[in-house]
Protein backbone atom coordinates (compact mmCIF):
# COMPACT_ATOMS: atom_id res chain seq x y z
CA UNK A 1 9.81 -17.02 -44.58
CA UNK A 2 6.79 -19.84 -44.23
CA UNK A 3 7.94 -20.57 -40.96
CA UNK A 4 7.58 -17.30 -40.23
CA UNK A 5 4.84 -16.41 -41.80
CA UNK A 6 2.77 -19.43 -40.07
CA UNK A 7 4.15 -18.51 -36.65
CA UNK A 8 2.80 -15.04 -36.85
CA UNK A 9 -0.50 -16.61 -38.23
CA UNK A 10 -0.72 -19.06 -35.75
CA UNK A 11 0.21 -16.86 -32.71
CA UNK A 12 -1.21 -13.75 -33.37
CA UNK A 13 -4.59 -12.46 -33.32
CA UNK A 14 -6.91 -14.12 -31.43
CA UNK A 15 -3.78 -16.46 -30.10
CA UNK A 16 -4.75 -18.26 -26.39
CA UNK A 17 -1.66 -20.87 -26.71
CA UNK A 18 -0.07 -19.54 -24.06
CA UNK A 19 3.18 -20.16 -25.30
CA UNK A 20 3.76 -16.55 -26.59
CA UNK A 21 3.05 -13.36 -24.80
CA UNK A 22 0.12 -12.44 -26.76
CA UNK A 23 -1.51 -15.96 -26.61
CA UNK A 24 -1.17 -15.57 -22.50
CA UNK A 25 -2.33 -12.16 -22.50
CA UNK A 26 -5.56 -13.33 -24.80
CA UNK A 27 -5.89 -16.32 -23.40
CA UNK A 28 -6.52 -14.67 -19.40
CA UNK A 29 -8.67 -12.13 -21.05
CA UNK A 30 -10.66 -14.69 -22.64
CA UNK A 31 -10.55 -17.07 -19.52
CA UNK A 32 -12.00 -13.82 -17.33
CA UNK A 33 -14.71 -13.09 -19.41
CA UNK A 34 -15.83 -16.63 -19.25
CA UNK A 35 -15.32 -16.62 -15.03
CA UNK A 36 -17.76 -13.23 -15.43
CA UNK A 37 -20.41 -14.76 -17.50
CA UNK A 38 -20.36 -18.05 -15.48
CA UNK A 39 -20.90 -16.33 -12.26
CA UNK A 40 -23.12 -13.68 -13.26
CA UNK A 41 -25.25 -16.72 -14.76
CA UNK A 42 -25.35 -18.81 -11.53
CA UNK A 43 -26.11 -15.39 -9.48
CA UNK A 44 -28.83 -15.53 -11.28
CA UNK A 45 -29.83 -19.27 -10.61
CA UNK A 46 -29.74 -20.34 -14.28
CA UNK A 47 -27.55 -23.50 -15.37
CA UNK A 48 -27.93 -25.57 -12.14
CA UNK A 49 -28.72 -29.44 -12.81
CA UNK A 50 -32.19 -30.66 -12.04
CA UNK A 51 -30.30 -33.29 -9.85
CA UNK A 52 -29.46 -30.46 -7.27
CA UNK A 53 -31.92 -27.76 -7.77
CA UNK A 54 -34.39 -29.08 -4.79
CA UNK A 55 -31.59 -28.82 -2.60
CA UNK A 56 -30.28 -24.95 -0.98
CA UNK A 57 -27.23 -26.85 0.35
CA UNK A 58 -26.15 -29.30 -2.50
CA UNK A 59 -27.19 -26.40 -5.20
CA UNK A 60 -24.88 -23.69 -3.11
CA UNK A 61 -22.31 -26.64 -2.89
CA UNK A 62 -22.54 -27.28 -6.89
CA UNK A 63 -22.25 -23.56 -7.58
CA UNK A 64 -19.31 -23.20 -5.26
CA UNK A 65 -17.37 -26.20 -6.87
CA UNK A 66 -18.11 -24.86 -10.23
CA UNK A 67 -16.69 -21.32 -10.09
CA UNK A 68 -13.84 -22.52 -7.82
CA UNK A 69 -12.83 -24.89 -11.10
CA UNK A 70 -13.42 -22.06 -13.21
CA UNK A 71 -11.25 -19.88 -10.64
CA UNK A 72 -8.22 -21.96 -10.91
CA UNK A 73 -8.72 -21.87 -14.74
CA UNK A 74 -8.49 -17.76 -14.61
CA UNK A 75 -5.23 -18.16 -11.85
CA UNK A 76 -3.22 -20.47 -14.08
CA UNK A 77 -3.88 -18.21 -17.24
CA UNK A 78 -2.98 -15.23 -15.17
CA UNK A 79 0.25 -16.52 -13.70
CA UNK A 80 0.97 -17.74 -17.56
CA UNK A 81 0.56 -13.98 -18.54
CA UNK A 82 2.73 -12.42 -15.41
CA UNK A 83 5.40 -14.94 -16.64
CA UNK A 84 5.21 -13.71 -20.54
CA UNK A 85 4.65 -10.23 -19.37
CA UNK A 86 7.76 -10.62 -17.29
CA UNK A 87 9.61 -12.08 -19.87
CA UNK A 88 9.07 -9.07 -22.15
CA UNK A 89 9.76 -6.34 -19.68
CA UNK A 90 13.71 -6.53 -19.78
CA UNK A 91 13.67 -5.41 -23.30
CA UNK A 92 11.42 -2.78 -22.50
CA UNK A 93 13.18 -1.34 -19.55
CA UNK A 94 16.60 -1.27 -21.48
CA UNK A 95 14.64 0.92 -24.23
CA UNK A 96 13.48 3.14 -21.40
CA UNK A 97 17.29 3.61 -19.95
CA UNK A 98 18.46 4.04 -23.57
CA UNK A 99 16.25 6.47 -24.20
CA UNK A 100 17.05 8.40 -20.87
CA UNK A 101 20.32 8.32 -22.65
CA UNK A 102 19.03 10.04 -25.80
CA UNK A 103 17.59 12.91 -23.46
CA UNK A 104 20.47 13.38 -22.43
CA UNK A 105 22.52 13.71 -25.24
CA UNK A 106 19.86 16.04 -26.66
CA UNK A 107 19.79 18.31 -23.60
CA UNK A 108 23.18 18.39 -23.29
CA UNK A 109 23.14 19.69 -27.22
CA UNK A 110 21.02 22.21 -26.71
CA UNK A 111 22.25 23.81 -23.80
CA UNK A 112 25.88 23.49 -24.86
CA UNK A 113 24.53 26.01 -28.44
CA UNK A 114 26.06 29.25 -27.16
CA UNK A 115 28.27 28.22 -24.39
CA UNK A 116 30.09 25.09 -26.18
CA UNK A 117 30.70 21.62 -25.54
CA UNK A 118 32.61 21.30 -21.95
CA UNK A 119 34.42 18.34 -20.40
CA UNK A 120 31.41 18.00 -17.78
CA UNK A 121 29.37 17.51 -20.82
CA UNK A 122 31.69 14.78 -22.14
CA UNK A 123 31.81 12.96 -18.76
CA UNK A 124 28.00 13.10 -17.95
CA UNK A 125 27.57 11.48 -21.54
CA UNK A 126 29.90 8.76 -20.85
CA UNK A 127 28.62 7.79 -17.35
CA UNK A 128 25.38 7.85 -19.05
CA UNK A 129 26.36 5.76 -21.42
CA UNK A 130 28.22 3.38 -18.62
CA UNK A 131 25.59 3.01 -16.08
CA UNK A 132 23.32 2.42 -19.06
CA UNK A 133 25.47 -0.55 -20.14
CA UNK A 134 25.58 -1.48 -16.76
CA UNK A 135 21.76 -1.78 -16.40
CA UNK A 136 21.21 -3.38 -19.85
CA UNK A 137 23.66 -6.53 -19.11
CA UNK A 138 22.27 -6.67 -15.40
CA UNK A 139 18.97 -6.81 -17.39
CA UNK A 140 19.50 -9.44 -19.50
CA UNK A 141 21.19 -11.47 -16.69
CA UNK A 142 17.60 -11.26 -14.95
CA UNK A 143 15.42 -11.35 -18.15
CA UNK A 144 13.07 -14.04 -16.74
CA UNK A 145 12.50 -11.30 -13.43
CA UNK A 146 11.61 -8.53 -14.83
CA UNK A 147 14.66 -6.99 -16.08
CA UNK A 148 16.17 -3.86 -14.76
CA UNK A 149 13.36 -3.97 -12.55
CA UNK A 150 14.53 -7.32 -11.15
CA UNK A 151 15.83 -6.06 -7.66
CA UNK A 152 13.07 -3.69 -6.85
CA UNK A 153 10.39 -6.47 -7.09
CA UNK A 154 9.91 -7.82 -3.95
CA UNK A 155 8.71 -11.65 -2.72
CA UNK A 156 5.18 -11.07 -3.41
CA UNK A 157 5.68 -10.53 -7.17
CA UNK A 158 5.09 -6.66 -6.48
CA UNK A 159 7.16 -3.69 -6.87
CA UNK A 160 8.46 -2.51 -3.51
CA UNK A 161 8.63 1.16 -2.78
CA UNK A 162 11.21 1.11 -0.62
CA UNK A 163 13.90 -0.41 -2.94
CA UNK A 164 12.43 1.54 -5.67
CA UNK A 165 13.53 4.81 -3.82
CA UNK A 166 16.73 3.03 -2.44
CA UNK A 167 17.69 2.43 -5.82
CA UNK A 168 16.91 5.81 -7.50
CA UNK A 169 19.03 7.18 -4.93
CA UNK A 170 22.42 4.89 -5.69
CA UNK A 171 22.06 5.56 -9.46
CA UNK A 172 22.24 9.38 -8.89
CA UNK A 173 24.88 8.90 -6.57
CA UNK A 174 26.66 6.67 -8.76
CA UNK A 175 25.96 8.73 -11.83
CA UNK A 176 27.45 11.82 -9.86
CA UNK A 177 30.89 10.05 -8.88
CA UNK A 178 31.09 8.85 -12.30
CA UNK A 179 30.47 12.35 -13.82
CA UNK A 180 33.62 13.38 -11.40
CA UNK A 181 35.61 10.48 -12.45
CA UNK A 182 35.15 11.42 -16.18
CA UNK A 183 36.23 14.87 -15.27
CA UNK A 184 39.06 13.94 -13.24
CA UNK A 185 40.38 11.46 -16.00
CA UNK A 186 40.05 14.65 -18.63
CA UNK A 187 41.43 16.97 -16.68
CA UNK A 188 44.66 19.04 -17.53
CA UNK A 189 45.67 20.69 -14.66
CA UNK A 190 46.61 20.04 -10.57
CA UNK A 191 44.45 22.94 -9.67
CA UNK A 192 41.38 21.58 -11.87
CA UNK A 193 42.02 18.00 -10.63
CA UNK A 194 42.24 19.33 -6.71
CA UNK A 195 39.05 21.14 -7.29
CA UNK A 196 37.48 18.14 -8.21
CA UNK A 197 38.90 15.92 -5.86
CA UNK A 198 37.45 18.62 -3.18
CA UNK A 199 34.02 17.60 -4.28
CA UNK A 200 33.62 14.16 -3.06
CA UNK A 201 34.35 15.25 0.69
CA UNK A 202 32.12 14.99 2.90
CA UNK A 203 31.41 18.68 4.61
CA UNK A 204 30.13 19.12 0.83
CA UNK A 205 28.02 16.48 0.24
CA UNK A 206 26.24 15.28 3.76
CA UNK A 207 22.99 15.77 3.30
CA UNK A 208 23.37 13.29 -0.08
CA UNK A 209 24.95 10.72 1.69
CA UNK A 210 22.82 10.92 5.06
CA UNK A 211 19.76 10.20 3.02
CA UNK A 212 21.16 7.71 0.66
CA UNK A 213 22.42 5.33 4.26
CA UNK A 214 19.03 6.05 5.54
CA UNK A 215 16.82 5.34 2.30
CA UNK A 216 18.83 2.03 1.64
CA UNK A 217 19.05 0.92 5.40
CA UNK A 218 14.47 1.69 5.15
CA UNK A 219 14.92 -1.00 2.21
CA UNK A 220 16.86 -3.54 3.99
CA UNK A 221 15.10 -2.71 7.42
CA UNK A 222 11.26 -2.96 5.71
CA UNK A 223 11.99 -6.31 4.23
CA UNK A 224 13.39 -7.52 7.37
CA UNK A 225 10.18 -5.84 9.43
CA UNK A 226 7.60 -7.81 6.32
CA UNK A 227 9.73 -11.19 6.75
CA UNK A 228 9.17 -11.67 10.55
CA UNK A 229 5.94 -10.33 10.40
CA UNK A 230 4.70 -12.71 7.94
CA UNK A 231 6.14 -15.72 9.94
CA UNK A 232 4.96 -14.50 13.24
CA UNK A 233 1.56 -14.55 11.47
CA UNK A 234 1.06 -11.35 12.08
CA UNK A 235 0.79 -9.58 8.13
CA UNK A 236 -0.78 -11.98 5.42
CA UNK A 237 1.00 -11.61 2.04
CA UNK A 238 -0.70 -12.89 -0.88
CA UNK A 239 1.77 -12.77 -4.47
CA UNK A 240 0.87 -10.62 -7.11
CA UNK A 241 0.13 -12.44 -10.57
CA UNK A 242 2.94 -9.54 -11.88
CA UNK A 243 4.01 -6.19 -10.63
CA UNK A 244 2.66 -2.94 -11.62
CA UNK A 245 3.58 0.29 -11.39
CA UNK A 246 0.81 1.47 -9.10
CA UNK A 247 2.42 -1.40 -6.39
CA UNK A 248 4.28 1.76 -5.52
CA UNK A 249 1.78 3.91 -4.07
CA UNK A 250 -1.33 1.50 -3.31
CA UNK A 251 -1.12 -1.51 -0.71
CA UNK A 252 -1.60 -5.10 -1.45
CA UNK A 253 -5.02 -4.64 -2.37
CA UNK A 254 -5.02 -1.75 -4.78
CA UNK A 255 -5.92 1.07 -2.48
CA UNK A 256 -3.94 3.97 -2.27
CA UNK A 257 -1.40 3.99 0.51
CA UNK A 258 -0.13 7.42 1.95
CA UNK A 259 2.89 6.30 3.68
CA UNK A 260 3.85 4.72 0.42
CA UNK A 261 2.34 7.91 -1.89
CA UNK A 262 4.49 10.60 0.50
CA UNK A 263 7.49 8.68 0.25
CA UNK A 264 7.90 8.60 -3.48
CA UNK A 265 6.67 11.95 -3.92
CA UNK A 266 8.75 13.56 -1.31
CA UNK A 267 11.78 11.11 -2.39
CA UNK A 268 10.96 12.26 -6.31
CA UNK A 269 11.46 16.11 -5.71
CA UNK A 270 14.47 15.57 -3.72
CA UNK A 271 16.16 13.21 -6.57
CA UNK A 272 14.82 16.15 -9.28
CA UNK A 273 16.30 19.10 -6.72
CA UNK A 274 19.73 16.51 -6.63
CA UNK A 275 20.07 16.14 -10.33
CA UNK A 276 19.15 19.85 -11.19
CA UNK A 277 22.23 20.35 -8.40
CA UNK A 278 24.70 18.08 -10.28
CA UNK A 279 23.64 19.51 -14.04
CA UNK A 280 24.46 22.84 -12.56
CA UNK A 281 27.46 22.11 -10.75
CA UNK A 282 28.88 18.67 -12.29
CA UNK A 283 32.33 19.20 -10.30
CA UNK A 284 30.93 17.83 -6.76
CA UNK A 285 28.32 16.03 -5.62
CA UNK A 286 24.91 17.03 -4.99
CA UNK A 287 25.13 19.29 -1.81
CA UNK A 288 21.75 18.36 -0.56
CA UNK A 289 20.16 21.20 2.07
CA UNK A 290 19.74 20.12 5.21
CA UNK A 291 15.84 21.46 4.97
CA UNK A 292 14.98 19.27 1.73
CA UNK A 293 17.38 15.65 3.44
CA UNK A 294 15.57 16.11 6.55
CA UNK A 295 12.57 16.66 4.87
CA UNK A 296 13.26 13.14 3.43
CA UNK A 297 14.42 11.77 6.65
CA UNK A 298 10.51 12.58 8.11
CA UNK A 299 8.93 10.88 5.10
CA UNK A 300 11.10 7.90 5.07
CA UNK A 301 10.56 7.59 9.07
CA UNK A 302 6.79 7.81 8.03
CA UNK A 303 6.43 4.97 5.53
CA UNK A 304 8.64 2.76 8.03
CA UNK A 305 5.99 3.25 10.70
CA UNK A 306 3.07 2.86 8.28
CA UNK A 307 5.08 -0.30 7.19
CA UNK A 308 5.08 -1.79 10.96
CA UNK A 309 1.47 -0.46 11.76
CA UNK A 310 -0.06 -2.10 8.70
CA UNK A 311 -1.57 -5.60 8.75
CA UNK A 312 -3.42 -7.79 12.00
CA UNK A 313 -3.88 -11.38 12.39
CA UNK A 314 -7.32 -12.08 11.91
CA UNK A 315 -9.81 -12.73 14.64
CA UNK A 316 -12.99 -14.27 15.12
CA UNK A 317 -15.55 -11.93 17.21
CA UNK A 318 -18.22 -14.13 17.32
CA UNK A 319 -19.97 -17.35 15.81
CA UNK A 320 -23.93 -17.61 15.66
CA UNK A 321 -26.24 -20.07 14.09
CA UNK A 322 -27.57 -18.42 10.36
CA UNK A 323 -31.11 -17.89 9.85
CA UNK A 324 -33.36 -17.55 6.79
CA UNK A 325 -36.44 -15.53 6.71
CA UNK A 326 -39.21 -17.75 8.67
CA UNK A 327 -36.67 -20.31 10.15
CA UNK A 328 -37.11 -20.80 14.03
CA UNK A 329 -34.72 -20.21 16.76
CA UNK A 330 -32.99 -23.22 17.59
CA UNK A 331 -29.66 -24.07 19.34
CA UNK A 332 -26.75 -25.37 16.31
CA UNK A 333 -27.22 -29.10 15.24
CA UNK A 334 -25.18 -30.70 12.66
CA UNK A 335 -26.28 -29.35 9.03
CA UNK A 336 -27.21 -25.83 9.80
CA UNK A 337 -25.13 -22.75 8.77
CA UNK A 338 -22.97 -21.08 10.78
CA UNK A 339 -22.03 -17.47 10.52
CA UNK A 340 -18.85 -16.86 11.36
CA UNK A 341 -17.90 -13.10 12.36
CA UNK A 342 -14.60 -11.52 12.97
CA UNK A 343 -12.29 -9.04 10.54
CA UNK A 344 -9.79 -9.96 8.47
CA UNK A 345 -10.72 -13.18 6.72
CA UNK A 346 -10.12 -11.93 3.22
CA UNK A 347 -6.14 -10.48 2.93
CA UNK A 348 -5.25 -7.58 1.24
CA UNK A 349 -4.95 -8.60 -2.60
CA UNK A 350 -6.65 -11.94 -2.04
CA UNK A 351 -10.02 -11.11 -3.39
CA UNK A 352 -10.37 -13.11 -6.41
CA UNK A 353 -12.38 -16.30 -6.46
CA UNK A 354 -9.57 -18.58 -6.42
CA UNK A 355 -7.96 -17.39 -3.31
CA UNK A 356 -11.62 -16.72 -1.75
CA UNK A 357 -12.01 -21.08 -2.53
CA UNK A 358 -8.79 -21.36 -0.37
CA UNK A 359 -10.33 -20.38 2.34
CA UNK A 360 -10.78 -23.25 4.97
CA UNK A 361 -13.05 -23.13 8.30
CA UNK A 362 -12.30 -25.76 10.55
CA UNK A 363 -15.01 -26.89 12.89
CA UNK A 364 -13.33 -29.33 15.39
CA UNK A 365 -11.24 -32.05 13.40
CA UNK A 366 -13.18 -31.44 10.32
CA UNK A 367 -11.88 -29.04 7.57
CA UNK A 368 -14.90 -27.00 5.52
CA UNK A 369 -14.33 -25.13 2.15
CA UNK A 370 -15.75 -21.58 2.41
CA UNK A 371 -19.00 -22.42 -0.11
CA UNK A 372 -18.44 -19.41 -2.82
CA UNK A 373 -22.00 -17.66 -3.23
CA UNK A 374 -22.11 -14.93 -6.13
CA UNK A 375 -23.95 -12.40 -6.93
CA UNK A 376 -23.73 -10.11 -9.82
CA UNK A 377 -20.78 -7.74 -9.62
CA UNK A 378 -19.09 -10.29 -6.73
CA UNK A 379 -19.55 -12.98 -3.95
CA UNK A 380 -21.41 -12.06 -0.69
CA UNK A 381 -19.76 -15.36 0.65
CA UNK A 382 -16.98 -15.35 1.97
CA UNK A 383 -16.22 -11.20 3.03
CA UNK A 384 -13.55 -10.12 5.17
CA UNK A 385 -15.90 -9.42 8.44
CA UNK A 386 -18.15 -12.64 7.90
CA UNK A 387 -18.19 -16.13 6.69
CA UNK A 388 -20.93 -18.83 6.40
CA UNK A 389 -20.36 -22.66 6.24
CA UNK A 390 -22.56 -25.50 7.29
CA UNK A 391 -21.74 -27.76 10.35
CA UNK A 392 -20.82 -31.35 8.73
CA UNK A 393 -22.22 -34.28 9.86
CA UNK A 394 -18.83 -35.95 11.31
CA UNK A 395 -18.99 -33.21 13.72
CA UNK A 396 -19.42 -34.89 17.11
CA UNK A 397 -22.35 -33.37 19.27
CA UNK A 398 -21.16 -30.87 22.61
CA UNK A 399 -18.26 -28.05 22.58
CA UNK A 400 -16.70 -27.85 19.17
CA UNK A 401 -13.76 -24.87 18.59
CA UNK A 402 -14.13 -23.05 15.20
CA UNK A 403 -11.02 -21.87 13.45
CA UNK A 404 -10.48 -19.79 10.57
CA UNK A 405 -7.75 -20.19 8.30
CA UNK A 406 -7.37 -17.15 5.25
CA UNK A 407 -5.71 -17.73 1.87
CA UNK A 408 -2.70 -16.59 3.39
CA UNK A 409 -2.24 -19.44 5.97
CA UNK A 410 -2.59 -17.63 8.68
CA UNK A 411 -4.95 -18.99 11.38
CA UNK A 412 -7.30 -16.90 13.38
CA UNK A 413 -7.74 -17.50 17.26
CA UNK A 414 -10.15 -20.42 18.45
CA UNK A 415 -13.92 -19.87 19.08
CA UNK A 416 -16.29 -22.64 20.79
CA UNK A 417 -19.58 -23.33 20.30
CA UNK A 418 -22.22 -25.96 21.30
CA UNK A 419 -23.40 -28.27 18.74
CA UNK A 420 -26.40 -30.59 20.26
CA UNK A 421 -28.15 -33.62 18.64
């Protein structure tokens, strides 16, 4: 009981060990309000050294290394927390599919006041109760992933829509043929047990199946499309800290997606339609109308053309010497600022100060950070149409290329410029 007592002492509360979920979840909130208050502190040019003050350059340089240290600080405790978070989700999900279970049984008791208990009531409770077992040992196999959730998180650490609504499809489908199994193992006589046979053919239950091939073959089909993409350089991926459930109708960066919105929505009131089918008519499966699969069909063919029309490889436009207020015109020499102009510089989801520091310009055979340069609220260096970095020194005088490359990896094309004396 002491043991116990000083574990909850020592780990709850104000807890930033890291070693239990609440410590990581403390410890990144903690380690994001410091990144805030640093940055909104140098924005506002207090805490530089006297040492590099005099200097725009070495002071920009200073500020640059110090929130990229901070950065890292705020990445590690976030990854720490999408590990504990993860590690807490299976138990979570198999609550949420045991409770599913508990509807069930209640709705099942209501309706059946009146009419009686029925054997399609007994077999949807069992398969209920199966595919729930089912889904609680997968869980705990995949604890450390997420749980239930495991196979509908995707490489980047984010929930993917597509095997979200792939899967939602095979657990109805499953559900149903179990539901008909039940009945078929319960049932007394050759008629009853025909009848039921008759309901897993085909002429009955088409427009289930049709979209169930198509919705899984848009899963495997979209992670093949994102893989090739990604290694033909042209779709940056940046992982996710941890998955969330809005990862199914926003993009990488947060916004909201409508290929990705439509699809679940249509895909949602099709699966409700299909279950509302089987309650009523538990001896077959779902005989999806033509109208609502092909309505499907258009919506999944939409979010597998948003999915290949998404993304770019980023490109520089144009690079131009920078220019304060007062400064002359003058041709680029060694030590002034370049600004570097294109689109796509920043990748979707990659707009936090540590993956902004991973950005790397380089000018001939010399690599430059991107300097960070905050402001309150942000950074108005680097942004995803413009960069600016000083030409080093141990840049050799005449035509220099200029290459971006984004926190992704991904290389932009060439640009050349002249640098003189």
């Amino acid at each position: 009981m002491a043991v116990q007592e000083a574990r909850q002492g020592a780990h709850g509360g104000g807890c930033t060990c890291g070693d239990c979920p609440h410590g990581a979840r403390e410890g990144h909130r903690r380690a994001v309000a410091a990144f805030l208050a640093k940055r909104d502190e140098l924005a506002a040019g207090e805490g530089l050294p006297a040492a590099v003050a005099h200097s725009a350059g070495a002071s920009r340089q200073w500020v640059s290394d110090e929130l990229t240290q901070s950065a890292h600080a705020v990445a590690e405790r976030g990854r720490a927390e999408g590990e504990a978070w993860l590690g807490l989700l299976w138990r979570r999900t198999a609550g949420v599919v045991w409770g599913a279970v508990g509807v069930l049984l209640l709705v099942q008791a209501l309706t059946a006041i009146g009419t009686g208990w029925t054997l399609a009531r007994t077999a949807g409770l069992l398969s209920a109760v199966v595919v729930g077992g089912l889904l609680t040992g997968a869980g705990h196999l995949h604890r450390a992933r997420g749980g239930v959730l495991a196979p509908v998180i995707g490489e980047d650490n984010r929930l993917s829509t597509s095997r979200a609504v792939a899967a939602c499809w095979v657990l109805l489908v499953v559900f149903a043929v179990l539901v008909l199994a039940g009945q078929l193992a319960g049932a007394s006589g050759h008629r009853q047990r025909d009848e039921l046979i008759a309901g897993l053919e085909l002429a009955r239950a088409a427009g289930a199946v049709t979209v169930l091939a198509v919705v899984c073959g848009v899963a495997v089909l979209v992670r093949r499309v994102v893989g090739l993409r990604v290694l033909g350089q042209r779709l940056q991926k940046v992982p996710a800290h941890r998955p969330r459930a809005a990862d199914l109708l926003t993009d990488d960066a947060g916004r909201g997606s409508f290929a990705d919105t439509q699809y679940v929505l249509v895909s949602a009131v099709a699966i409700v339609f299909a279950a509302v089918r089987l309650a009523r008519r538990p001896e077959q499966l779902p005989d999806l109308p033509w109208g609502l699969a092909l309505l499907v069909l258009v919506s999944a063919a939409t979010y597998l053309a948003g999915k290949y029309a998404e993304g770019g490889r980023p490109v520089i436009l144009s690079v131009v010497r920078a220019r304060e207020a007062g400064d002359l015109d003058a041709p680029i020499r060694t030590g002034d600022d370049i600004e570097i102009r294109g689109a796509g510089f920043v990748p979707p989801g990659a707009q936090s100060a540590d993956r902004l520091a991973r950005m790397v310009v380089r000018i001939g055979t010399v690599h430059v950070h991107v300097p960070l340069v905050p402001v309150p609220g942000g950074f108005t260096n680097p942004t995803d149409a413009a960069l600016t970095v000083p030409v080093p020194v141990d840049v050799e005088p005449g035509p220099v290329d200029v290459q971006v490359i984004t926190a992704a990896g991904v290389e932009t094309n060439r640009c050349t410029i002249d640098v003189t004396d």
